[in-house]
Protein backbone atom coordinates (compact mmCIF):
# COMPACT_ATOMS: atom_id res chain seq x y z
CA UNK A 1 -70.90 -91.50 -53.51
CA UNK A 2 -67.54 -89.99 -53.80
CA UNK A 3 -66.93 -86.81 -52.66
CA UNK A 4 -64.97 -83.08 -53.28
CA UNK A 5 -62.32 -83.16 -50.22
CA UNK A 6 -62.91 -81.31 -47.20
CA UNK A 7 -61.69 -77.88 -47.95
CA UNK A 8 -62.48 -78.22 -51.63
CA UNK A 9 -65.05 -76.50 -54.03
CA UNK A 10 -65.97 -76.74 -57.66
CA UNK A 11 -66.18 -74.10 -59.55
CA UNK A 12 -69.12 -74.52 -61.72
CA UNK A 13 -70.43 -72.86 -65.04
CA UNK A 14 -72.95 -70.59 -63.22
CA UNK A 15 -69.67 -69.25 -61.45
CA UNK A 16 -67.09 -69.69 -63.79
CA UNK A 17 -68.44 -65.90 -65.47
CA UNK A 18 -67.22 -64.34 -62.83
CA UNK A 19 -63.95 -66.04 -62.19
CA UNK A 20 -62.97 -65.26 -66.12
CA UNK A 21 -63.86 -61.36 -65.08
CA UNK A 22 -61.42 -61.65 -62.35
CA UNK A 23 -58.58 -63.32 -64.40
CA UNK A 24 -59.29 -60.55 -67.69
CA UNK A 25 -59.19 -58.03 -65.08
CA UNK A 26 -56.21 -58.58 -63.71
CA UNK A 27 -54.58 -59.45 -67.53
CA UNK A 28 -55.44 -55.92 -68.80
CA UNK A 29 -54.66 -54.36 -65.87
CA UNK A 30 -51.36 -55.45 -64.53
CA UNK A 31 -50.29 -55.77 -68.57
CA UNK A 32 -50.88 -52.15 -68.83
CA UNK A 33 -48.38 -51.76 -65.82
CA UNK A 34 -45.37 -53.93 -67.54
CA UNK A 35 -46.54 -56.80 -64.97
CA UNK A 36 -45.44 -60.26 -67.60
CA UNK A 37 -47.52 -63.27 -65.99
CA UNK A 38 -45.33 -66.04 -64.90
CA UNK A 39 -46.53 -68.96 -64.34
CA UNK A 40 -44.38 -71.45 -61.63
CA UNK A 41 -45.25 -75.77 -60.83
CA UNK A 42 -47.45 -76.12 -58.10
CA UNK A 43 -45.05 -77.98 -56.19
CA UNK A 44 -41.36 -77.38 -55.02
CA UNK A 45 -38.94 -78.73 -52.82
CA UNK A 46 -40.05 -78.44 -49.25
CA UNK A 47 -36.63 -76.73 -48.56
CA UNK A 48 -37.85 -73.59 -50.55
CA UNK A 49 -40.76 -73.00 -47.85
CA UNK A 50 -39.02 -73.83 -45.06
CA UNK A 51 -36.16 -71.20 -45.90
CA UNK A 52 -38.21 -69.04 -47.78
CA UNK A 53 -41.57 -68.30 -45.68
CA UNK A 54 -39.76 -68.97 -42.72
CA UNK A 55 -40.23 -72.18 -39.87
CA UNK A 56 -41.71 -69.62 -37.23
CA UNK A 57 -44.96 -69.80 -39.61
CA UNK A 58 -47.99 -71.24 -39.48
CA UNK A 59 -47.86 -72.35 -43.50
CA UNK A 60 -44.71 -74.21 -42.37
CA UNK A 61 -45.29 -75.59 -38.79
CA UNK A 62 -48.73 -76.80 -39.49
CA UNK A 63 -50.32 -76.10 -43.24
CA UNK A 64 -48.28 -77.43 -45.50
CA UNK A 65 -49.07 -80.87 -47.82
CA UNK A 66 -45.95 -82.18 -48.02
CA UNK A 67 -44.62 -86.04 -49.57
CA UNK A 68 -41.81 -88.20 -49.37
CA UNK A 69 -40.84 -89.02 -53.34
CA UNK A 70 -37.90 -90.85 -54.15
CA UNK A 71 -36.13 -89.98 -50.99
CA UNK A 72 -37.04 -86.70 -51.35
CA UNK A 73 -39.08 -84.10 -50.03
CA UNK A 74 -41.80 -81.97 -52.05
CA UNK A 75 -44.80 -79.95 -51.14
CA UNK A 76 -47.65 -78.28 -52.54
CA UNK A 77 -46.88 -74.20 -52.74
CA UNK A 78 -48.59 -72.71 -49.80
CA UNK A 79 -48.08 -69.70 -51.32
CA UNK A 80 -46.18 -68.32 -54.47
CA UNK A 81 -43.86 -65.67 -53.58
CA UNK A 82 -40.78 -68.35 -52.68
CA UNK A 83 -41.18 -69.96 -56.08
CA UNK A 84 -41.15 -66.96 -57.74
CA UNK A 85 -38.41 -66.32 -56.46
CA UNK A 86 -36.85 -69.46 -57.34
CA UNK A 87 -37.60 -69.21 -60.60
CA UNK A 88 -36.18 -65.37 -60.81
CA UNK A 89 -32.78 -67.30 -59.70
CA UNK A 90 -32.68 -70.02 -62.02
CA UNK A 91 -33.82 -68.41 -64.71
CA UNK A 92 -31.33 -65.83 -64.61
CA UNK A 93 -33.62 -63.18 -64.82
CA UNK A 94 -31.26 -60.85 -62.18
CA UNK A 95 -29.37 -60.44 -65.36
CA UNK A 96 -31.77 -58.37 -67.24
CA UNK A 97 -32.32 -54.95 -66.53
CA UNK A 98 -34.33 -54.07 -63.56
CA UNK A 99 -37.30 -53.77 -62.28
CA UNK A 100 -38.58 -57.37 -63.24
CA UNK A 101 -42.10 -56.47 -62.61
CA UNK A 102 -44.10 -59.93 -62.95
CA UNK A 103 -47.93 -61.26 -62.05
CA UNK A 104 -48.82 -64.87 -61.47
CA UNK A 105 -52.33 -66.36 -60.48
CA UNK A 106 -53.18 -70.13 -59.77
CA UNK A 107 -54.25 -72.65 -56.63
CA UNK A 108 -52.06 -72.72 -53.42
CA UNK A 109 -52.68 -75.43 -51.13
CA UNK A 110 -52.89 -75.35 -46.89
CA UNK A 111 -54.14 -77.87 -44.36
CA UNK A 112 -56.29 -75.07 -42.80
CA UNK A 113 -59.74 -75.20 -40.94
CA UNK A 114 -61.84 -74.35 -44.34
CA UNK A 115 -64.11 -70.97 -43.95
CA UNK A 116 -66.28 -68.59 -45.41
CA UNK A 117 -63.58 -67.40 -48.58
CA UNK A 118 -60.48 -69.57 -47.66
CA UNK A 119 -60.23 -73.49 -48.65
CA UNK A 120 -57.63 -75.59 -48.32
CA UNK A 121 -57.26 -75.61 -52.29
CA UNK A 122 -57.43 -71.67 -53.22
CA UNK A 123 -56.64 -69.20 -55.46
CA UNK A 124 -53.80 -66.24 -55.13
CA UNK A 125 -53.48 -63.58 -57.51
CA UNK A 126 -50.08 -61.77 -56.69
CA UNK A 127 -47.49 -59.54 -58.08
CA UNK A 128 -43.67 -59.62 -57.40
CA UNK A 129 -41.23 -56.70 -58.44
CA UNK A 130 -37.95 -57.20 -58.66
CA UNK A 131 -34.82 -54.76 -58.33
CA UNK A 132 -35.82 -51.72 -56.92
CA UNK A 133 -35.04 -50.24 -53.84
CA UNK A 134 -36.78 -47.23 -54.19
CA UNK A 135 -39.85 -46.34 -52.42
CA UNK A 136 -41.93 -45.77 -55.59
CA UNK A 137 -42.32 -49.19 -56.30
CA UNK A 138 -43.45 -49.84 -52.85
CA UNK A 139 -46.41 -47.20 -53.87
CA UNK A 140 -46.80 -49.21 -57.56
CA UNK A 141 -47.53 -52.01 -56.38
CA UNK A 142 -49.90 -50.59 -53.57
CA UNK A 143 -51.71 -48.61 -56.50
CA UNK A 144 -51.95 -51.53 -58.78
CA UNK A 145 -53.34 -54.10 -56.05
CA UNK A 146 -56.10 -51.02 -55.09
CA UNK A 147 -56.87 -50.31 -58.90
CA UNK A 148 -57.30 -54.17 -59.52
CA UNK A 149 -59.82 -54.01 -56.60
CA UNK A 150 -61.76 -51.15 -57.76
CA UNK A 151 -61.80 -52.68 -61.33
CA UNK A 152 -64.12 -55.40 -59.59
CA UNK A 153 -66.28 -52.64 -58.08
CA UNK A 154 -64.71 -52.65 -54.77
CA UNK A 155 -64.23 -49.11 -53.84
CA UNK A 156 -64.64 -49.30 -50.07
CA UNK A 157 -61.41 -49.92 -49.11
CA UNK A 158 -58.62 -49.25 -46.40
CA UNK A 159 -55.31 -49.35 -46.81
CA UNK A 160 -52.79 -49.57 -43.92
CA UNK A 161 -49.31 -49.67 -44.09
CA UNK A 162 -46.07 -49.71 -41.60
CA UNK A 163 -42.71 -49.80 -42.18
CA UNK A 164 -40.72 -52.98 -39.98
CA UNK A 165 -37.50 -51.27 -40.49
CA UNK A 166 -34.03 -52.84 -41.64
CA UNK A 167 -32.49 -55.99 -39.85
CA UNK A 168 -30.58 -53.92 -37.87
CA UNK A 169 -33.22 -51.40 -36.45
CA UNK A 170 -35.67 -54.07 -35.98
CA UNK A 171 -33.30 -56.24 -33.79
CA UNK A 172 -33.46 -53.26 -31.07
CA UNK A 173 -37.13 -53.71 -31.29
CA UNK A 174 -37.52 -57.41 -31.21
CA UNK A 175 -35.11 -57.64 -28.31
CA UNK A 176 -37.31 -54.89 -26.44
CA UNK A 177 -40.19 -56.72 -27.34
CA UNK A 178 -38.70 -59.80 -26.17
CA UNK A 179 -37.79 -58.09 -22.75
CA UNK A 180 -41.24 -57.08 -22.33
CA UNK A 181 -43.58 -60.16 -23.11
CA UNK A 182 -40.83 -62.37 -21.25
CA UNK A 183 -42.91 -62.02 -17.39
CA UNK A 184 -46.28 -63.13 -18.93
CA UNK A 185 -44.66 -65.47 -21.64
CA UNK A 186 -46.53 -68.16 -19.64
CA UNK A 187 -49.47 -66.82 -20.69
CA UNK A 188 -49.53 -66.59 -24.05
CA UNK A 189 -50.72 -69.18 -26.46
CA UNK A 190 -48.17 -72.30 -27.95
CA UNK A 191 -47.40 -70.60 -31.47
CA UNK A 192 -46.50 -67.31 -29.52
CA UNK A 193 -44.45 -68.97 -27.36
CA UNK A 194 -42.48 -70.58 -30.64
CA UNK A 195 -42.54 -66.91 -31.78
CA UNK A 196 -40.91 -65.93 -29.13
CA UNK A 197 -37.66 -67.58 -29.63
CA UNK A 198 -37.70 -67.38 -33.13
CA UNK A 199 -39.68 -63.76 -34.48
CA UNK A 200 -41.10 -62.13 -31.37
CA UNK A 201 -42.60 -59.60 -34.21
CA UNK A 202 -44.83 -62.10 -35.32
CA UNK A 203 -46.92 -62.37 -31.81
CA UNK A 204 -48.14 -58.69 -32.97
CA UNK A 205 -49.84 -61.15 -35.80
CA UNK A 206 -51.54 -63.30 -33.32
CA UNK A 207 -55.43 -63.43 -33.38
CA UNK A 208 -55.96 -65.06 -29.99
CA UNK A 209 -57.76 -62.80 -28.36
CA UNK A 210 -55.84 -63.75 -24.75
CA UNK A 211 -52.53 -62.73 -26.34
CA UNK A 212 -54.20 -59.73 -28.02
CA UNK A 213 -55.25 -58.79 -23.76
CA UNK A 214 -51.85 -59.36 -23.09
CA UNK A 215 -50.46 -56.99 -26.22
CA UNK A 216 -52.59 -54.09 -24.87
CA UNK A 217 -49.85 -54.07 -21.55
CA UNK A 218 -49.09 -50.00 -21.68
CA UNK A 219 -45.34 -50.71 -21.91
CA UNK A 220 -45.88 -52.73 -25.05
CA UNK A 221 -48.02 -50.38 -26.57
CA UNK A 222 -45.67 -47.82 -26.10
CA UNK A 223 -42.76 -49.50 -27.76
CA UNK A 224 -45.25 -50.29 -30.62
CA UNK A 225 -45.50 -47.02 -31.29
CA UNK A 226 -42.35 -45.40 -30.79
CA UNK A 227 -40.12 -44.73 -34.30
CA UNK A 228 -37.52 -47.81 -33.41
CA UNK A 229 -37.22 -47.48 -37.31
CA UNK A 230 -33.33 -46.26 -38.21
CA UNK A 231 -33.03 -42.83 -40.29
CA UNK A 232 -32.51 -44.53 -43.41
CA UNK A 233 -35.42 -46.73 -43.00
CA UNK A 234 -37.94 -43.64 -41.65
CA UNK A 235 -36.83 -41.83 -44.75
CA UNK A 236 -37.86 -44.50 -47.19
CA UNK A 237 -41.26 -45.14 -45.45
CA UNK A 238 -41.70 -40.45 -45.67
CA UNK A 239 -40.84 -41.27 -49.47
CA UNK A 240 -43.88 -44.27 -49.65
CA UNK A 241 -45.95 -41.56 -48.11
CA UNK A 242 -45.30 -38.66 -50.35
CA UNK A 243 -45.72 -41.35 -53.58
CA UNK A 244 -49.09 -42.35 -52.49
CA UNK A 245 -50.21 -39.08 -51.91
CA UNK A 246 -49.58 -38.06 -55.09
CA UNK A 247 -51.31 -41.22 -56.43
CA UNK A 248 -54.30 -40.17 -54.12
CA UNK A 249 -54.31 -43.80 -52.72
CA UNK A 250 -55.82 -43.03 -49.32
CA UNK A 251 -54.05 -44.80 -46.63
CA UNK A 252 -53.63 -45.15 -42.28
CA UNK A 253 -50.37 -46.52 -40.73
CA UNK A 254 -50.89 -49.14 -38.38
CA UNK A 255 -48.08 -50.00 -36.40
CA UNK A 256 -48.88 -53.03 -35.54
CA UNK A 257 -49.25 -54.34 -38.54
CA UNK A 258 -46.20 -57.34 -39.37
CA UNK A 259 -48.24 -59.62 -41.87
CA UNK A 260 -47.35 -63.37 -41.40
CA UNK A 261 -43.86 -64.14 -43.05
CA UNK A 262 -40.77 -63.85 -41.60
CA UNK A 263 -39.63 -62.12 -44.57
CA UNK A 264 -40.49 -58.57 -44.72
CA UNK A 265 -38.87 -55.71 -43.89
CA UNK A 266 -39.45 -52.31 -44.01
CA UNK A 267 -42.60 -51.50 -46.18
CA UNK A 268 -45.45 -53.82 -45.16
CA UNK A 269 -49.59 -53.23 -46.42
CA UNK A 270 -52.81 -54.64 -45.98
CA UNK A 271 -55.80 -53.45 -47.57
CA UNK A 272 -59.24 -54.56 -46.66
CA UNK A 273 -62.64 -54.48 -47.49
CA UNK A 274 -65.40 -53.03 -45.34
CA UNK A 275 -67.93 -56.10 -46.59
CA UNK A 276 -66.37 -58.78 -44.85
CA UNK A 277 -66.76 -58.55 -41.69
CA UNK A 278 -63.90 -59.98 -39.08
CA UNK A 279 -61.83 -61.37 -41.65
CA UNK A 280 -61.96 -58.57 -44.18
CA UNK A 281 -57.83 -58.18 -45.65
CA UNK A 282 -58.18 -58.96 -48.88
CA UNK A 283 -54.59 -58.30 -49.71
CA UNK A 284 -51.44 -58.40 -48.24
CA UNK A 285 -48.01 -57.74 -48.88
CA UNK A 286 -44.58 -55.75 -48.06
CA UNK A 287 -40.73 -55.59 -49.49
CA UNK A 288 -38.57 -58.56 -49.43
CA UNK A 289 -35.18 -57.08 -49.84
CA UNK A 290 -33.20 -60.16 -48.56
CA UNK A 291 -35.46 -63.25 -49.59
CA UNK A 292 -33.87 -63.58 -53.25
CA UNK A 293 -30.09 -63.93 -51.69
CA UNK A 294 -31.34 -66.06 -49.13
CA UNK A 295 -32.59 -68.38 -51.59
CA UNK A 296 -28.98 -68.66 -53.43
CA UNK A 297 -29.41 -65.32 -55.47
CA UNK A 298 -27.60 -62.00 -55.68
CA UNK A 299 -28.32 -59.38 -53.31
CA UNK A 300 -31.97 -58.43 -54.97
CA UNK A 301 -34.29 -55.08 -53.56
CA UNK A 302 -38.09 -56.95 -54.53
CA UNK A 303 -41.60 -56.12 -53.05
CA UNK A 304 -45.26 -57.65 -53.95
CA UNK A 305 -48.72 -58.95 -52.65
CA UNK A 306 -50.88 -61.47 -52.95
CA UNK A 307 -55.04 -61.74 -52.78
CA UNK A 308 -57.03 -64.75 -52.26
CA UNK A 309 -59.29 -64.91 -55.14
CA UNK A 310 -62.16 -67.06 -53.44
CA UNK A 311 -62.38 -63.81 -50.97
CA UNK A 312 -62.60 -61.92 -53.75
CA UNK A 313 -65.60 -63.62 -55.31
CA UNK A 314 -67.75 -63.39 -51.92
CA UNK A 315 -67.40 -59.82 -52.52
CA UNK A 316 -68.36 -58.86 -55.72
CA UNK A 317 -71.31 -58.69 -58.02
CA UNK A 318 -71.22 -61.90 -59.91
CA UNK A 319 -72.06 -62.30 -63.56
CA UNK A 320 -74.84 -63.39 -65.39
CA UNK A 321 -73.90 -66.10 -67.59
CA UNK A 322 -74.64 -63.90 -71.43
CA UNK A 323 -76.53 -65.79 -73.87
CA UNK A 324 -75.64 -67.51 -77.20
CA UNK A 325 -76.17 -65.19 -79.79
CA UNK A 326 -78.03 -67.87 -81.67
CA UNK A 327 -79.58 -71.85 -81.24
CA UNK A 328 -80.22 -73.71 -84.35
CA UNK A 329 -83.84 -75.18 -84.69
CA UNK A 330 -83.56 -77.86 -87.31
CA UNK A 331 -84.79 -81.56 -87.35
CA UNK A 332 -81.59 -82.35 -89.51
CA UNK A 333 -78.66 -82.85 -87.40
CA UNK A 334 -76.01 -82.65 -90.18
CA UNK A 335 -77.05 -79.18 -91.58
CA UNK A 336 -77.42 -77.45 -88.07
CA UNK A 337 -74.05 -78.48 -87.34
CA UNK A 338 -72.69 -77.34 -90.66
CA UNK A 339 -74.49 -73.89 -90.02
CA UNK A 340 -73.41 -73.92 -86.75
CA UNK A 341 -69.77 -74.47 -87.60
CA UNK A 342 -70.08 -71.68 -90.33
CA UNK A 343 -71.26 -69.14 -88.10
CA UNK A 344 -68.69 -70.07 -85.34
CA UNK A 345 -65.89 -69.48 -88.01
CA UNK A 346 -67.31 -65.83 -88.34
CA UNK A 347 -67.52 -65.30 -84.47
CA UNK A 348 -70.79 -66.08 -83.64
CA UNK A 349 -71.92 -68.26 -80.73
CA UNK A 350 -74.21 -70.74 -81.30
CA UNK A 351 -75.25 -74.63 -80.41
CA UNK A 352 -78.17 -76.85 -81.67
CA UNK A 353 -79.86 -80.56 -80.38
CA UNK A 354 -78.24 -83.29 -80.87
CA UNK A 355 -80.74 -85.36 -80.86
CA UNK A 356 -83.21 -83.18 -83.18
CA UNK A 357 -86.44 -83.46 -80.54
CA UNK A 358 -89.40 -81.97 -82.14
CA UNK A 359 -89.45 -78.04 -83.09
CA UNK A 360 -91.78 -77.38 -79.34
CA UNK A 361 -88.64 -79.08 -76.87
CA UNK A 362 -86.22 -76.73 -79.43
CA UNK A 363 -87.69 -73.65 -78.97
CA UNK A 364 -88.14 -73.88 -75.33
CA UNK A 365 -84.24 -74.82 -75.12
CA UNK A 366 -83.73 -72.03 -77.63
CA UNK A 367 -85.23 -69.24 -75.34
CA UNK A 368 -83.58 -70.29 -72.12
CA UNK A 369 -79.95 -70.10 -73.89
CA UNK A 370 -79.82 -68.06 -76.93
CA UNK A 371 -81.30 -64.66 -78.30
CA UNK A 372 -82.20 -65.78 -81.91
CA UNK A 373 -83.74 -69.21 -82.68
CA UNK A 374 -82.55 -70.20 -86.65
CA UNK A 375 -85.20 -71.92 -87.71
CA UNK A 376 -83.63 -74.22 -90.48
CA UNK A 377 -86.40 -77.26 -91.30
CA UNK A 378 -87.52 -78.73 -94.69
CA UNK A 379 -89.15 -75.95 -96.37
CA UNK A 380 -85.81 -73.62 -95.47
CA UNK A 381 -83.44 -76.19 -96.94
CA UNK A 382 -85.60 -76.50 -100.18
CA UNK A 383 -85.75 -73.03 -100.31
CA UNK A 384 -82.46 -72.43 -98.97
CA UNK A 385 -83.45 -69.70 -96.17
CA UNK A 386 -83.31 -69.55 -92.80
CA UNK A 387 -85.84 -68.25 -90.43
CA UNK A 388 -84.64 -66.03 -87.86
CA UNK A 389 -86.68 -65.13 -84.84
CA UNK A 390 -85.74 -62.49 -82.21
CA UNK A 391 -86.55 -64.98 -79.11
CA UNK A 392 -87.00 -61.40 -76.99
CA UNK A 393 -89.88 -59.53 -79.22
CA UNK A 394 -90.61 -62.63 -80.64
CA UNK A 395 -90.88 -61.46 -84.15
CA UNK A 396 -89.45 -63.51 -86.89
CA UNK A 397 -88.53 -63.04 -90.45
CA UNK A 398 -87.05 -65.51 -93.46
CA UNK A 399 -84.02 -64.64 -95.15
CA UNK A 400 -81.96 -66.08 -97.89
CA UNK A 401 -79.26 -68.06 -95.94
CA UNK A 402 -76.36 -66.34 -97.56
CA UNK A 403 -77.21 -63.41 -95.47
CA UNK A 404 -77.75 -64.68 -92.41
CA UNK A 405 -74.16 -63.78 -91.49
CA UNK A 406 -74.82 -60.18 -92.44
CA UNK A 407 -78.36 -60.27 -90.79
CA UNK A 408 -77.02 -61.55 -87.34
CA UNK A 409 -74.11 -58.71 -87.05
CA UNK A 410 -76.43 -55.99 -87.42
């Protein structure tokens, strides 16, 4: 018998309820914010990770699913932030006027060891503004990622943020850094040592607990939390502060906190849920002031975050699959259909047996999937009724069949 891949899941009806609340969620709520969904291909040219999320990374060093086509080289988005950007680019959307405040949603794919609320095929929900510099829309899309969360009845949240400076700040801390892990470099685990050479800020990331040991060295932990961060740079990240405030978004700065991709700079968030356990960030994000010209555009300000949706689902209450409002009981196939079709035309949800089993197997289908059973058999079509029966009090009544519209919406 064949198989889902390792790392793979269906999604299947009893589940899909709850996926289609996540997805209207975020529709009304990020529409209501000026968020426009975009929606990108689900594969790109490998060049566009490598530049974009950066080759110190994980995603690029080890998860990424990438092919050789036609002498050239594509790979399945690892994430969606690059090809947004991309598409920003070559759509020419720097030339409208700023911000260009978009949402996207849709599978990512990473060769990953599969866990509780991460595959290897997932889901990512994410925002991506574009063209501000300003702290405030640092704190919008902070506030929209927390009110998204609460819409799915997570209100247990914490929010930490930290601010990883400019370029040229953080290059006083990363050669400090550097200075200060170099004695025990030895020690610390392959991808740290890669790190190293390439973005020492990124071994703040690492969840080996050896290196973590090693990060708790007093001299480190002192240059983690001194204000390396330039006056410009401090300023921006008092601003954040002052806008969340006033948006009552409760928050802790964690300076330690660097996220994954080289990226960043300056404003960087996680938020996380307190029903997770050890891997409980449910979203992530920061600015991205220099990604957009890095990627062939014009010097862009942008900022945005991303959530796995599969975490998501562990956490909340899932839906109960809602009944059809009515199942047609008939032993003539060709009329239930027709009155099945008419009422569908008018809104109402409704299915009937194919294969017209006697009126006992129809009613017992009936009561598992609908809340009225129309009883439409020989006598009804004679008569031209319909006999409706509430399935919950079972009590039943017969009704001309030009009112069973009228009958049903009340």
């Amino acid at each position: 018998m064949i198989q889902a891949q390792k790392g793979t899941k269906d999604i299947l009806p009893e589940d899909s309820k709850t996926w289609q609340m996540m997805e209207e969620n975020a529709l009304k709520i990020f529409n209501n914010a000026n968020f426009q969904e975009i929606r990108t291909p689900i594969f790109e040219a490998t060049e566009l990770f490598a530049r974009g999320v950066g080759d110190s990374t994980d995603i690029v060093n080890k998860e990424m699913y990438t092919f050789e086509k036609a002498e050239r080289s594509i790979t399945l988005r690892p994430e969606n932030t690059a090809g947004v950007v991309r598409a920003y680019i070559e759509n020419g959307m720097h030339r409208q006027t700023p911000p260009i405040k978009l949402w996207y949603k849709g599978p990512m794919f990473r060769y990953e060891r599969p866990q509780a609320g991460r595959q290897r095929q997932f889901h990512q929900l994410g925002v991506e503004m574009f063209g501000s510099t300003e702290a405030i829309a640092d704190a919008e899309c902070i506030n929209t990622a927390v009110k998204y969360l609460n819409s799915l009845g997570l209100n247990s949240l914490d929010v930490e943020i930290n601010s990883l400076g400019c370029s040229k700040c953080r290059e006083t801390f990363r050669n400090k850094l550097r200075e200060l892990i170099k004695p025990n470099l030895d020690k610390y685990c392959d991808d740290c040592k890669l790190r190293y050479e390439k973005n020492p800020l990124r071994i703040l990331d690492c969840k080996v607990p050896d290196c973590n040991e090693l990060l708790k060295e007093a001299a480190i932990q002192e240059l983690i939390n001194t204000d390396f961060i330039c006056e410009e740079c401090a300023e921006h990240f008092t601003q954040l502060k002052k806008y969340l405030d006033a948006l009552n978004v409760k928050y802790n700065v964690n300076k330690q906190l660097v996220r994954g991709l080289d990226y960043y700079n300056r404003t960087v968030f996680e938020i996380k849920s307190n029903s997770l356990g050890s891997q409980n960030a449910v979203c992530g994000g920061g600015r991205y002031d220099g990604l957009v010209e890095m990627l062939g555009g014009p010097s862009t300000p942008a900022v945005g975050w991303a959530m796995g949706m599969e975490r998501l689902f562990t956490l909340i209450e899932k839906q109960s699959d809602a009944k059809l409002d009515a199942f047609v009981v008939s032993d003539n196939p060709i009329e239930a259909l027709k009155l099945c079709e008419e009422l569908r035309g008018q809104g109402i949800s409704c299915d009937f047996d194919y294969s017209a089993r006697k009126f006992k197997k129809q009613f017992e289908k009936a009561s598992k999937t609908a809340n009225y059973a129309l009883v439409l058999g020989e006598d009804e079509l004679k008569s031209n009724t319909i006999t409706v029966k509430n399935l919950a009090t079972a009590t039943q009544q017969t009704i001309p069949r030009n009112e069973i519209l009228e009958n049903l919406t009340k």
